[in-house]
N, C-alpha and C. Protein backbone atom coordinates (compact mmCIF):
# COMPACT_ATOMS: atom_id res chain seq x y z
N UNK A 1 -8.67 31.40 38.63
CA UNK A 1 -7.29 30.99 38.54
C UNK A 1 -7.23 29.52 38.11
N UNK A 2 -6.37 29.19 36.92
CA UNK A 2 -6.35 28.04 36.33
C UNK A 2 -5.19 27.41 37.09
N UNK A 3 -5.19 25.79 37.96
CA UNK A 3 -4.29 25.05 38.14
C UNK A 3 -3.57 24.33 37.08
N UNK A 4 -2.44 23.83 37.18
CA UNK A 4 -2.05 23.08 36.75
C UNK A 4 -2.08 21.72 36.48
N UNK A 5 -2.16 20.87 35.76
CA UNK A 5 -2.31 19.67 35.93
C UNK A 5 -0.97 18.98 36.84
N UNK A 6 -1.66 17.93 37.39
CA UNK A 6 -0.61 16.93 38.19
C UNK A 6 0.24 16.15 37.47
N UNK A 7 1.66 15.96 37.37
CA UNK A 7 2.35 15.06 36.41
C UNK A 7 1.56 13.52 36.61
N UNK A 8 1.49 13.05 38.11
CA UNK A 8 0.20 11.94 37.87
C UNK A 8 -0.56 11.84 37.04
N UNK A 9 -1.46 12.53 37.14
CA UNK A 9 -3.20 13.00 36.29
C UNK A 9 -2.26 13.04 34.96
N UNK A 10 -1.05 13.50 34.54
CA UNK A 10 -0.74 13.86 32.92
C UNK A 10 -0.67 12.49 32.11
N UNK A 11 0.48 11.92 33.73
CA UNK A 11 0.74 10.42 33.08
C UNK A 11 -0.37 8.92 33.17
N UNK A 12 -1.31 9.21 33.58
CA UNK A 12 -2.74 8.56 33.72
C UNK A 12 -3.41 8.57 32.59
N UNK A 13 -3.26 9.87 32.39
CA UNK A 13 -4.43 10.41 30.79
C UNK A 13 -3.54 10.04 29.58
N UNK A 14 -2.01 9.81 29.74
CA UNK A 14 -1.23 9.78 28.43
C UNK A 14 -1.37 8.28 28.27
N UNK A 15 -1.30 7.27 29.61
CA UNK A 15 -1.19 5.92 29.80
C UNK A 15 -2.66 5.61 28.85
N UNK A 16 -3.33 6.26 29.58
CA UNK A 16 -4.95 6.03 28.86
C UNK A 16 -5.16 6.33 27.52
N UNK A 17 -4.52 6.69 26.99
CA UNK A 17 -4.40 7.45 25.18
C UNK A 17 -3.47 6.22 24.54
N UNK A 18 -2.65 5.93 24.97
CA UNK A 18 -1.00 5.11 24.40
C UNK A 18 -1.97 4.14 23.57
N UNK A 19 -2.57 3.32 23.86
CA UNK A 19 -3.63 2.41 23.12
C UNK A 19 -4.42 2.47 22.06
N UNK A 20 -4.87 3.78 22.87
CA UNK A 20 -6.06 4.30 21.24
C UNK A 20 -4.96 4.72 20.42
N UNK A 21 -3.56 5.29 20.82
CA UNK A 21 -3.02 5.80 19.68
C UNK A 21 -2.18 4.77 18.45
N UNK A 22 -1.72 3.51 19.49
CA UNK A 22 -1.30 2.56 19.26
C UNK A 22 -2.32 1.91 17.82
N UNK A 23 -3.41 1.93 18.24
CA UNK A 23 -4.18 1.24 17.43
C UNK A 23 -4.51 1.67 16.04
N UNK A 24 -4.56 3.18 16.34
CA UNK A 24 -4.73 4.10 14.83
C UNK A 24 -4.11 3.52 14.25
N UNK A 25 -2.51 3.07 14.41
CA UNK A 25 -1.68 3.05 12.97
C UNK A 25 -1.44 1.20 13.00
N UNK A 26 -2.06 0.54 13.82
CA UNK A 26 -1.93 -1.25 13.67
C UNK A 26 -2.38 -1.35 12.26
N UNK A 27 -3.17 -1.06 11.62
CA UNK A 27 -3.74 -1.60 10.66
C UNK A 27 -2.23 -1.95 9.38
N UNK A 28 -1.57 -0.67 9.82
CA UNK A 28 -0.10 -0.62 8.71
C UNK A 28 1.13 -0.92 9.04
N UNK A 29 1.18 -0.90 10.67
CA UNK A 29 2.16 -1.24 11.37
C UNK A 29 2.16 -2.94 11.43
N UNK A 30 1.30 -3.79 11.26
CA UNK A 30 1.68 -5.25 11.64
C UNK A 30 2.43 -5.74 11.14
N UNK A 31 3.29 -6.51 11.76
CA UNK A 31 4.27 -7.86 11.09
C UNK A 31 3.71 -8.50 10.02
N UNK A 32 4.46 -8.88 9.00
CA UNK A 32 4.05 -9.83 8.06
C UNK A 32 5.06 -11.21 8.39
N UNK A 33 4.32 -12.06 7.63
CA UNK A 33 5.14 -13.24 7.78
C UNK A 33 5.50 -13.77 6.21
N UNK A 34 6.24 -13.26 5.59
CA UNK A 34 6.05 -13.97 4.32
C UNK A 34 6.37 -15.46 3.61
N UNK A 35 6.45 -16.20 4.94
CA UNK A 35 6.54 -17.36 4.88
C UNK A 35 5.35 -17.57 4.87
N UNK A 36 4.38 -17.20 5.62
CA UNK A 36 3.01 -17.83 6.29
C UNK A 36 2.18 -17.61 4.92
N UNK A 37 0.61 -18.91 5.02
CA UNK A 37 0.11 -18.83 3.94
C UNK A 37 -0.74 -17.42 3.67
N UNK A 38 -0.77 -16.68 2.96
CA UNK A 38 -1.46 -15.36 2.64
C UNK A 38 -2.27 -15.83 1.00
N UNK A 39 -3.80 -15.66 1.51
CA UNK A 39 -4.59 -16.38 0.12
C UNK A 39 -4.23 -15.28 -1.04
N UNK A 40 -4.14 -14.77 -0.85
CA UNK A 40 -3.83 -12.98 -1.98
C UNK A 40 -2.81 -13.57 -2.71
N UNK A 41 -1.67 -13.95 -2.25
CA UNK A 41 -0.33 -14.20 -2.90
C UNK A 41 -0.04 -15.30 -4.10
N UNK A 42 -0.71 -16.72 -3.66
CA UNK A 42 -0.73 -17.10 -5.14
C UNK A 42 -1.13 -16.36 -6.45
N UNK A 43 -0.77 -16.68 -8.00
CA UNK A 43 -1.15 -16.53 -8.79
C UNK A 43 -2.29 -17.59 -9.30
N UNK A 44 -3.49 -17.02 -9.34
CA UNK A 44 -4.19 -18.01 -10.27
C UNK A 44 -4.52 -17.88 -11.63
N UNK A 45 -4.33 -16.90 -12.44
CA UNK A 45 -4.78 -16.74 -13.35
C UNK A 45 -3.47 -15.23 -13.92
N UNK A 46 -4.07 -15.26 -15.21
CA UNK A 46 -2.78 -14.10 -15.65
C UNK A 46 -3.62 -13.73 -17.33
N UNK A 47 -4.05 -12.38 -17.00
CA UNK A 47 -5.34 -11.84 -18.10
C UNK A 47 -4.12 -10.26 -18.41
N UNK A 48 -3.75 -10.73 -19.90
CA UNK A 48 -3.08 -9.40 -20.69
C UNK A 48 -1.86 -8.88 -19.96
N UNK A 49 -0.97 -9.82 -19.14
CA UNK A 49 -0.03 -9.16 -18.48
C UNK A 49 -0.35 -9.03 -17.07
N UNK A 50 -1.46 -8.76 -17.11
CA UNK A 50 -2.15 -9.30 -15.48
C UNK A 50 -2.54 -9.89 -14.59
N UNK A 51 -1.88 -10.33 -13.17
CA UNK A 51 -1.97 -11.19 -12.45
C UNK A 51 -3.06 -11.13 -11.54
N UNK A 52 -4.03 -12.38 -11.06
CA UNK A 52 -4.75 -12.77 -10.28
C UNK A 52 -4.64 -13.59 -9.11
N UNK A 53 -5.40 -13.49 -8.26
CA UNK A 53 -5.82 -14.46 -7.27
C UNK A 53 -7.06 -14.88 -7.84
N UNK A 54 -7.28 -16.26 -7.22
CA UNK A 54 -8.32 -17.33 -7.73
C UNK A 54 -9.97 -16.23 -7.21
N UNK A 55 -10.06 -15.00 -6.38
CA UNK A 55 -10.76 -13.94 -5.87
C UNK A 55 -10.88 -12.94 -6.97
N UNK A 56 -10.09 -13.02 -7.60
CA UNK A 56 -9.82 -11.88 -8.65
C UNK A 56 -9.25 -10.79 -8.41
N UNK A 57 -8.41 -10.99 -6.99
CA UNK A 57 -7.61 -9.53 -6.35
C UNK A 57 -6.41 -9.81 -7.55
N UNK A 58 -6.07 -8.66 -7.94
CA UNK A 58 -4.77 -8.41 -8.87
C UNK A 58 -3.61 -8.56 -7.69
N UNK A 59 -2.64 -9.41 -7.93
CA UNK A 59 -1.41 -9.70 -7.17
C UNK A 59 0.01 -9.53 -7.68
N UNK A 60 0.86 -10.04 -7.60
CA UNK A 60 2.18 -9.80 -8.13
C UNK A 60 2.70 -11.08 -8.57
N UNK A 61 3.74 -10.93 -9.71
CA UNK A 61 4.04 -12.23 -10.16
C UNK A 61 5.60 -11.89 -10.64
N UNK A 62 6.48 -12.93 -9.68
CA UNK A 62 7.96 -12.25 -10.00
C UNK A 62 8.62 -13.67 -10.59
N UNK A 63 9.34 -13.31 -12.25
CA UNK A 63 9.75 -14.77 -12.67
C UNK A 63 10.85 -15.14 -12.04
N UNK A 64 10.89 -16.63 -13.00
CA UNK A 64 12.20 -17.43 -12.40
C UNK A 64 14.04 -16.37 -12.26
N UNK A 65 13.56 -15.16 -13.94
CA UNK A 65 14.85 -14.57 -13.52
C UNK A 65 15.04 -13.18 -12.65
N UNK A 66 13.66 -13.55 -11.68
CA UNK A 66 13.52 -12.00 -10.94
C UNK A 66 12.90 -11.04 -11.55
N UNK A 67 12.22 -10.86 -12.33
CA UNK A 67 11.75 -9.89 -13.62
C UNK A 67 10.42 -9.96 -12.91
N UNK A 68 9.89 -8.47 -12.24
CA UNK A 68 8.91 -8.11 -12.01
C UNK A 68 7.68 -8.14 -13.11
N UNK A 69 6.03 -8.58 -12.50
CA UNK A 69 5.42 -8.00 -13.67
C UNK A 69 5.22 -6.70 -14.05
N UNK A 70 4.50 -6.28 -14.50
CA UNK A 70 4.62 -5.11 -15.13
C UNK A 70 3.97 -4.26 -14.15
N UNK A 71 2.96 -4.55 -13.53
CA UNK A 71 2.06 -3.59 -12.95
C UNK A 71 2.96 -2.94 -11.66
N UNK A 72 3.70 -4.42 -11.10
CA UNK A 72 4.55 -4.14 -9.83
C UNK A 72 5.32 -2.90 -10.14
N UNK A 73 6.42 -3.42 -11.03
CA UNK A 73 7.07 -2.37 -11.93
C UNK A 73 6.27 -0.63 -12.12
N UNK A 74 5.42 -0.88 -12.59
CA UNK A 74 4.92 0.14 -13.24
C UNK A 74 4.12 1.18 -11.63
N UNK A 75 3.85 0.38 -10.46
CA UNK A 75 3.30 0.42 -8.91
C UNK A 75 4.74 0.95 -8.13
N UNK A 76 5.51 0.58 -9.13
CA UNK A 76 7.07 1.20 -8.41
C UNK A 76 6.82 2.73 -8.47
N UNK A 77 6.90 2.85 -9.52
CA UNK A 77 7.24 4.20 -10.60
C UNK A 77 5.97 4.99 -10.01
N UNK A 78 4.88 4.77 -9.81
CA UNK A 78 3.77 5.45 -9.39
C UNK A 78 3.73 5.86 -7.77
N UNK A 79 4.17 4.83 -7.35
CA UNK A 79 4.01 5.05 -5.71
C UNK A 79 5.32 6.14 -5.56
N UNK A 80 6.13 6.32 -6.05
CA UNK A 80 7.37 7.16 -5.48
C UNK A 80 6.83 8.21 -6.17
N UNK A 81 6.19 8.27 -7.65
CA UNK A 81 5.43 9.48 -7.81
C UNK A 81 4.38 10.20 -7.21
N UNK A 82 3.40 9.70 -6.48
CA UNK A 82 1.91 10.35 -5.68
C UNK A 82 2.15 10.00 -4.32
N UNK A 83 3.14 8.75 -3.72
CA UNK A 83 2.62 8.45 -2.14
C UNK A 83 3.96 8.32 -1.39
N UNK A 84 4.85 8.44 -1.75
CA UNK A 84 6.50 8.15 -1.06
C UNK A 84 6.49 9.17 -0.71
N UNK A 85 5.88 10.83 -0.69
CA UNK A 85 6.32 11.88 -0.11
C UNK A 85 5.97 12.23 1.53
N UNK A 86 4.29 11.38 1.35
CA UNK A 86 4.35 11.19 2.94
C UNK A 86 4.76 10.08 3.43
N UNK A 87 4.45 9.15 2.58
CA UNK A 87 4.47 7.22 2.90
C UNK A 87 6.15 7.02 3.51
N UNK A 88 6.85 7.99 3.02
CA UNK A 88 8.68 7.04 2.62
C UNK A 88 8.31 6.41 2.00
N UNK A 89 9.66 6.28 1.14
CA UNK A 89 10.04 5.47 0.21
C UNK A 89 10.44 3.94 0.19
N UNK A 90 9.85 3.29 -0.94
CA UNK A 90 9.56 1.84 -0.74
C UNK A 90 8.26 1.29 0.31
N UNK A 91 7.62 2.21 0.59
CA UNK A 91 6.35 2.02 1.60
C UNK A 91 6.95 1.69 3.00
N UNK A 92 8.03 2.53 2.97
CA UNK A 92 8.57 2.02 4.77
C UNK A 92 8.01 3.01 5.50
N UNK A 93 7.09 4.60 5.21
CA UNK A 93 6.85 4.72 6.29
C UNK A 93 7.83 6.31 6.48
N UNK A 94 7.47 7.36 7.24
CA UNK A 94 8.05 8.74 7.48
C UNK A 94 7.71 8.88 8.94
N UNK A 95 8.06 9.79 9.21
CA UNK A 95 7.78 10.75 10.38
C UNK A 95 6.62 11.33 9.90
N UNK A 96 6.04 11.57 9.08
CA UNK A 96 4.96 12.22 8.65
C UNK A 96 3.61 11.21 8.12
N UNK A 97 3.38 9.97 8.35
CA UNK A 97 2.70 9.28 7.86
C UNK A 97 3.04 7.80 8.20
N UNK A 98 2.45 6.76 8.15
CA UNK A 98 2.60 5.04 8.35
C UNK A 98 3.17 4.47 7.18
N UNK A 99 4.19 3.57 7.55
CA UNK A 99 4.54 2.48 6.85
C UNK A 99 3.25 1.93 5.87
N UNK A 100 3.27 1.67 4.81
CA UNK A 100 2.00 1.16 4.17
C UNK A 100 2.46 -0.19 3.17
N UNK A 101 3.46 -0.30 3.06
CA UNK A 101 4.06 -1.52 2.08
C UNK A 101 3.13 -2.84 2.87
N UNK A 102 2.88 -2.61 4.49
CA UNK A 102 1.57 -4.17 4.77
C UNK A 102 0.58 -3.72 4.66
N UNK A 103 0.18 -2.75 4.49
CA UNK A 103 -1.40 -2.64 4.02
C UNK A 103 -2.08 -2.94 3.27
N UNK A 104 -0.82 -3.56 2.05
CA UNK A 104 -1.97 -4.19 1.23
C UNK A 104 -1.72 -5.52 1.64
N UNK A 105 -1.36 -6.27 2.62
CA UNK A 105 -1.18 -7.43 2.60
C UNK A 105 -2.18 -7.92 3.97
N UNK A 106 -2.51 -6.65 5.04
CA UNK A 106 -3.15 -6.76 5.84
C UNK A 106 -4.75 -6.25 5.32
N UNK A 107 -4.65 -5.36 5.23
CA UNK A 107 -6.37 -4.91 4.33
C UNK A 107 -6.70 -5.42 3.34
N UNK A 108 -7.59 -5.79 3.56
CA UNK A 108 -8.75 -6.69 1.95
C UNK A 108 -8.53 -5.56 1.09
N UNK A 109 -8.79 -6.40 0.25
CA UNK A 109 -8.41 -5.35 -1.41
C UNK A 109 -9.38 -4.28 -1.32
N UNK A 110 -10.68 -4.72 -1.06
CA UNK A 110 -11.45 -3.23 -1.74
C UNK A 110 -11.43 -2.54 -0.33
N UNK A 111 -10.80 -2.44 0.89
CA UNK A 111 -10.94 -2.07 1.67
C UNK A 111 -9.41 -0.57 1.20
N UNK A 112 -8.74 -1.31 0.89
CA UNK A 112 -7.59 -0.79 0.72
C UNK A 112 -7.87 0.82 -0.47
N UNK A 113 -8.49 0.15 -1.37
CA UNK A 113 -8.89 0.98 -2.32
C UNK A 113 -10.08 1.83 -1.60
N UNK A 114 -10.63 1.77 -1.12
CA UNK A 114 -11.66 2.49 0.10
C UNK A 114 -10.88 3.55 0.58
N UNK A 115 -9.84 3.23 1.29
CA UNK A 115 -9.03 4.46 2.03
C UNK A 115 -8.45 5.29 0.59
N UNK A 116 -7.77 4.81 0.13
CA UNK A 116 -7.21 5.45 -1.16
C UNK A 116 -8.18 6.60 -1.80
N UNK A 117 -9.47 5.90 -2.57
CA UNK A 117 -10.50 6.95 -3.08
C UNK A 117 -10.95 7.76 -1.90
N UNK A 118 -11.33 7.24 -0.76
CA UNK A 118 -12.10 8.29 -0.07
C UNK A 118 -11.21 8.98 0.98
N UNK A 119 -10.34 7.98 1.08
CA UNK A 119 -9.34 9.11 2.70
C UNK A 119 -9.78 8.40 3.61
N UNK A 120 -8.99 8.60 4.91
CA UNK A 120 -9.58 8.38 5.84
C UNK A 120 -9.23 9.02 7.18
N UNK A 121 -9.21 9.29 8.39
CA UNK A 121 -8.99 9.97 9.15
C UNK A 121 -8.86 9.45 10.45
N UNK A 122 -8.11 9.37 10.90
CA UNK A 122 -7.71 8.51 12.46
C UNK A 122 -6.98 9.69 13.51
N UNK A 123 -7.72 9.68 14.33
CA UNK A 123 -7.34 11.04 15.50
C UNK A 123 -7.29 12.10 14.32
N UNK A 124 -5.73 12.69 15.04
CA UNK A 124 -4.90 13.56 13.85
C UNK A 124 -3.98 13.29 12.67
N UNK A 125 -4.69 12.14 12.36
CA UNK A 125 -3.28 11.29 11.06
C UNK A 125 -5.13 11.60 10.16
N UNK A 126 -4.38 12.16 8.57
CA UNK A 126 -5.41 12.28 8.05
C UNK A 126 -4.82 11.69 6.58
N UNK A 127 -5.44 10.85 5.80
CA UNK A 127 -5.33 10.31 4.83
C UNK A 127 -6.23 10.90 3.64
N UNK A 128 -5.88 11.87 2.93
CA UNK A 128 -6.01 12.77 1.86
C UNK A 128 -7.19 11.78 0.44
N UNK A 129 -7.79 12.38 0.13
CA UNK A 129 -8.54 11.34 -0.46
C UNK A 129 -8.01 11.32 -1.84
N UNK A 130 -7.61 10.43 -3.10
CA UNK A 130 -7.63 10.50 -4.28
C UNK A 130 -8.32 9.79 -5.30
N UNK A 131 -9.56 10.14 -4.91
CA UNK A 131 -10.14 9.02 -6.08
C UNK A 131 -10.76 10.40 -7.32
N UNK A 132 -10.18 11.75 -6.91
CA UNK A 132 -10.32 12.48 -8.26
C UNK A 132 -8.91 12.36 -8.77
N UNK A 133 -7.95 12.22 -8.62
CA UNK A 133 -6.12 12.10 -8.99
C UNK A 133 -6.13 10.95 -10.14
N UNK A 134 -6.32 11.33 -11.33
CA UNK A 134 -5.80 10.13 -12.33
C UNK A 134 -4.22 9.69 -12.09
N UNK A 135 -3.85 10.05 -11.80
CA UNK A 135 -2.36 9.76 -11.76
C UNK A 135 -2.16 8.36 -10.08
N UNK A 136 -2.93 8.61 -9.59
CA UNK A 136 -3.49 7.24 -8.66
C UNK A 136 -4.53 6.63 -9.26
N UNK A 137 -5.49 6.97 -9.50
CA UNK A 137 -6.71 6.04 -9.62
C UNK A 137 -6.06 5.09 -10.93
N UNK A 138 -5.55 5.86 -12.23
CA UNK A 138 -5.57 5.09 -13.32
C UNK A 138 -4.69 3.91 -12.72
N UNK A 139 -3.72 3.93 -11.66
CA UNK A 139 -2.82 3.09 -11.62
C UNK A 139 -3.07 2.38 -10.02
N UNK A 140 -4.15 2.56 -9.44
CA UNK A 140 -4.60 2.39 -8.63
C UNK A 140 -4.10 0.50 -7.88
N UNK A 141 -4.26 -0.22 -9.33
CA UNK A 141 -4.02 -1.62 -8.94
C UNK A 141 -2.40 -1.98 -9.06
N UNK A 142 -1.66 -1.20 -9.67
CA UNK A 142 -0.48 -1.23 -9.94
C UNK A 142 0.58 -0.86 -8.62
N UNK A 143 -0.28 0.42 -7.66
CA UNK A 143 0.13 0.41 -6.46
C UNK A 143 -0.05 -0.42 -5.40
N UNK A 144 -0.68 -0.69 -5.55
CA UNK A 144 -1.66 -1.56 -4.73
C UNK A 144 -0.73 -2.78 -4.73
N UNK A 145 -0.45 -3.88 -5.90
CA UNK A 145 0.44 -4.66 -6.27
C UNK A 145 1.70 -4.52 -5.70
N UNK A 146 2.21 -3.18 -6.19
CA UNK A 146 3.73 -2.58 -5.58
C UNK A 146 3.47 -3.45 -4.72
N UNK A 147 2.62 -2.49 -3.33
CA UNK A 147 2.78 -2.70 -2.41
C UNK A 147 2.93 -3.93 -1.35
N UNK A 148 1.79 -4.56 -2.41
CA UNK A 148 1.77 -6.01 -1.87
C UNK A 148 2.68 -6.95 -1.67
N UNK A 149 4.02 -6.38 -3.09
CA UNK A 149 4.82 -7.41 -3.16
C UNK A 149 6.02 -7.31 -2.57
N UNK A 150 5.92 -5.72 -1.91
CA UNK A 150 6.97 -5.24 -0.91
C UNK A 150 6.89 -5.80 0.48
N UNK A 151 5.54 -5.96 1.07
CA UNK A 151 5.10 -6.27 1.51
C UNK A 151 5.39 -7.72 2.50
N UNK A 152 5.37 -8.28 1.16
CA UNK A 152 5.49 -9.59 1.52
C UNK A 152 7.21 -9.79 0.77
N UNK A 153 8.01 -8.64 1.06
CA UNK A 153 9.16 -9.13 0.80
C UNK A 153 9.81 -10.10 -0.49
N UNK A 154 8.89 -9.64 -1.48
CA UNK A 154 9.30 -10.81 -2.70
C UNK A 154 9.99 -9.32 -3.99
N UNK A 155 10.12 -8.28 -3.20
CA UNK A 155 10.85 -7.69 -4.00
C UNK A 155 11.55 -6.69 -2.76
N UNK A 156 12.90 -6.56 -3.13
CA UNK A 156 13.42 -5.54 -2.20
C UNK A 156 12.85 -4.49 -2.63
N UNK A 157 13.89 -3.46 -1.98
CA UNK A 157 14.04 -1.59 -1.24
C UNK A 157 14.26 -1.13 -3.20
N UNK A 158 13.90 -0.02 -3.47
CA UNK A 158 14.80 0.11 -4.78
C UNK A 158 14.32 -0.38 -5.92
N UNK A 159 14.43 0.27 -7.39
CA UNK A 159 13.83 0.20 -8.27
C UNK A 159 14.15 -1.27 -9.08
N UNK A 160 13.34 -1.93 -9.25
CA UNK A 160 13.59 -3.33 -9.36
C UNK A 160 13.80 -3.40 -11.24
N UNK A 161 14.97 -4.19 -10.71
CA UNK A 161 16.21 -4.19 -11.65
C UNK A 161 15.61 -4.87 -13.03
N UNK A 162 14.72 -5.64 -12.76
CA UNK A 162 13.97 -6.63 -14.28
C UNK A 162 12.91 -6.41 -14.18
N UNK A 163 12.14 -6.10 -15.45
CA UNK A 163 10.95 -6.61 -15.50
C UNK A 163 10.17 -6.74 -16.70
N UNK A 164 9.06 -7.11 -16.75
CA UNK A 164 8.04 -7.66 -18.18
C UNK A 164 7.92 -6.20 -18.59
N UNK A 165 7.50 -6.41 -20.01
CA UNK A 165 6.98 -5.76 -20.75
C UNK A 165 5.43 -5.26 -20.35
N UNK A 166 5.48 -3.61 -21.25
CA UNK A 166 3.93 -3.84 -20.88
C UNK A 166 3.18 -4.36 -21.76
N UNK A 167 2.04 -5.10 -21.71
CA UNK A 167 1.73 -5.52 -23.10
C UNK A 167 0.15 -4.81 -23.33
N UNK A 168 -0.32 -5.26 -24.50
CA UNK A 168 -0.85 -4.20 -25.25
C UNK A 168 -2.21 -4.07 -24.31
N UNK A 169 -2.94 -4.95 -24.07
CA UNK A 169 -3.93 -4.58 -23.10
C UNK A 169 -3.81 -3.61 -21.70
N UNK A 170 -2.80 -3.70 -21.43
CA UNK A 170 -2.41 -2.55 -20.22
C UNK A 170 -1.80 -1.45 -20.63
N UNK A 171 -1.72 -1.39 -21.83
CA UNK A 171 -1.51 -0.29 -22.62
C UNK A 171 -2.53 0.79 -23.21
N UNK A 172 -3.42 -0.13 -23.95
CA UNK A 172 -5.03 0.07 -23.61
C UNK A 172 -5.72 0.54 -22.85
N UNK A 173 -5.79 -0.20 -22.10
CA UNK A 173 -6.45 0.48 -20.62
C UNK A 173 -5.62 1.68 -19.93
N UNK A 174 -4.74 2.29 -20.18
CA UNK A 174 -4.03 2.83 -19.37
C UNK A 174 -4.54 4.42 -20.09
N UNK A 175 -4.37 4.17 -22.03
CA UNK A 175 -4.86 5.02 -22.60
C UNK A 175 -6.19 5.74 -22.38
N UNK A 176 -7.25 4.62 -22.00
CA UNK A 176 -8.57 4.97 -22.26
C UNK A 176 -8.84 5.64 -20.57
N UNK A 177 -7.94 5.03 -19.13
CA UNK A 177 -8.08 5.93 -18.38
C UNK A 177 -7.63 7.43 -18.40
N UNK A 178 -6.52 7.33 -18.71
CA UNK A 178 -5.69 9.08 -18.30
C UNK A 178 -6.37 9.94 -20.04
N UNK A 179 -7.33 9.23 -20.86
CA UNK A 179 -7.82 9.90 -21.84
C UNK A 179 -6.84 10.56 -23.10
């Protein structure tokens, strides 16, 4: 004959879980400060339309008249295509998945791209792997960017109203990935 558990003993073992569960999703859940200094966020350099950190992490670069770069732009259009269905939209996050718009601002770049290609798996939250998906990988830094710049609040909610051209090197490359 099987007893029942004690609502004590239930709420002991749930108290004892709240933490580990808490922690699974910190990595996407943290505060940003987008005041505070974040080394990622300057621009140091700008190769074919493409923005750098002085690291060589690809970042975001929004002009004087609000005009997204291209990749952000183009990290818009991609993320609502492959990752807003579990993510929500604008990287805020579902009932079905974590907020991710700080993940790229909290995870190191190739860490970020780590979960992306390979997946990853925390308890029962499972992160689907796409590093066979051209439709992510080719645009892989472009989300990534999105995200960063949502992130850090230098672009609202919503398809951003200006932006650069693409120019011919990211045009290029874009060809020679998706073939």
């Amino acid at each position: 004959m099987k007893r029942a558990a004690s609502p004590i003993f239930v709420a002991a073992i749930m108290a004892l879980g709240l933490p580990v569960a808490a922690s699974a999703q910190a990595w996407s859940d943290q505060a940003i400060d987008p005041a505070a200094d974040h080394p990622e966020v300057p621009v140091s350099y700008e190769d074919g339309g493409r923005y750098y950190t002085e690291d060589d992490i690809p970042t975001f670069n929004i002009g004087d008249d609000g005009a997204v770069d291209w990749l952000s732009f183009s990290g818009f259009r991609r993320y609502h295509s492959e990752c807003h269905v579990c993510h929500g939209p604008d990287g805020e996050g579902s009932t079905y998945a974590p907020k991710i718009k700080n993940s790229a601002v909290n995870l190191e770049y190739y860490d970020f791209v780590d979960v992306v290609v390979n997946g990853r798996k925390s308890g029962n939250s499972v992160m689907p792997h796409f590093g066979d998906n051209k439709n992510v990988m080719c645009y892989l830094d472009d989300i990534y960017v999105y995200l960063k710049a949502r992130g850090m609040e230098a672009i609202p909610r919503g398809r951003p109203a200006k932006k650069a051209g693409k120019s011919d090197l990211i045009a290029e490359t874009e060809n020679a990935c998706m073939g």
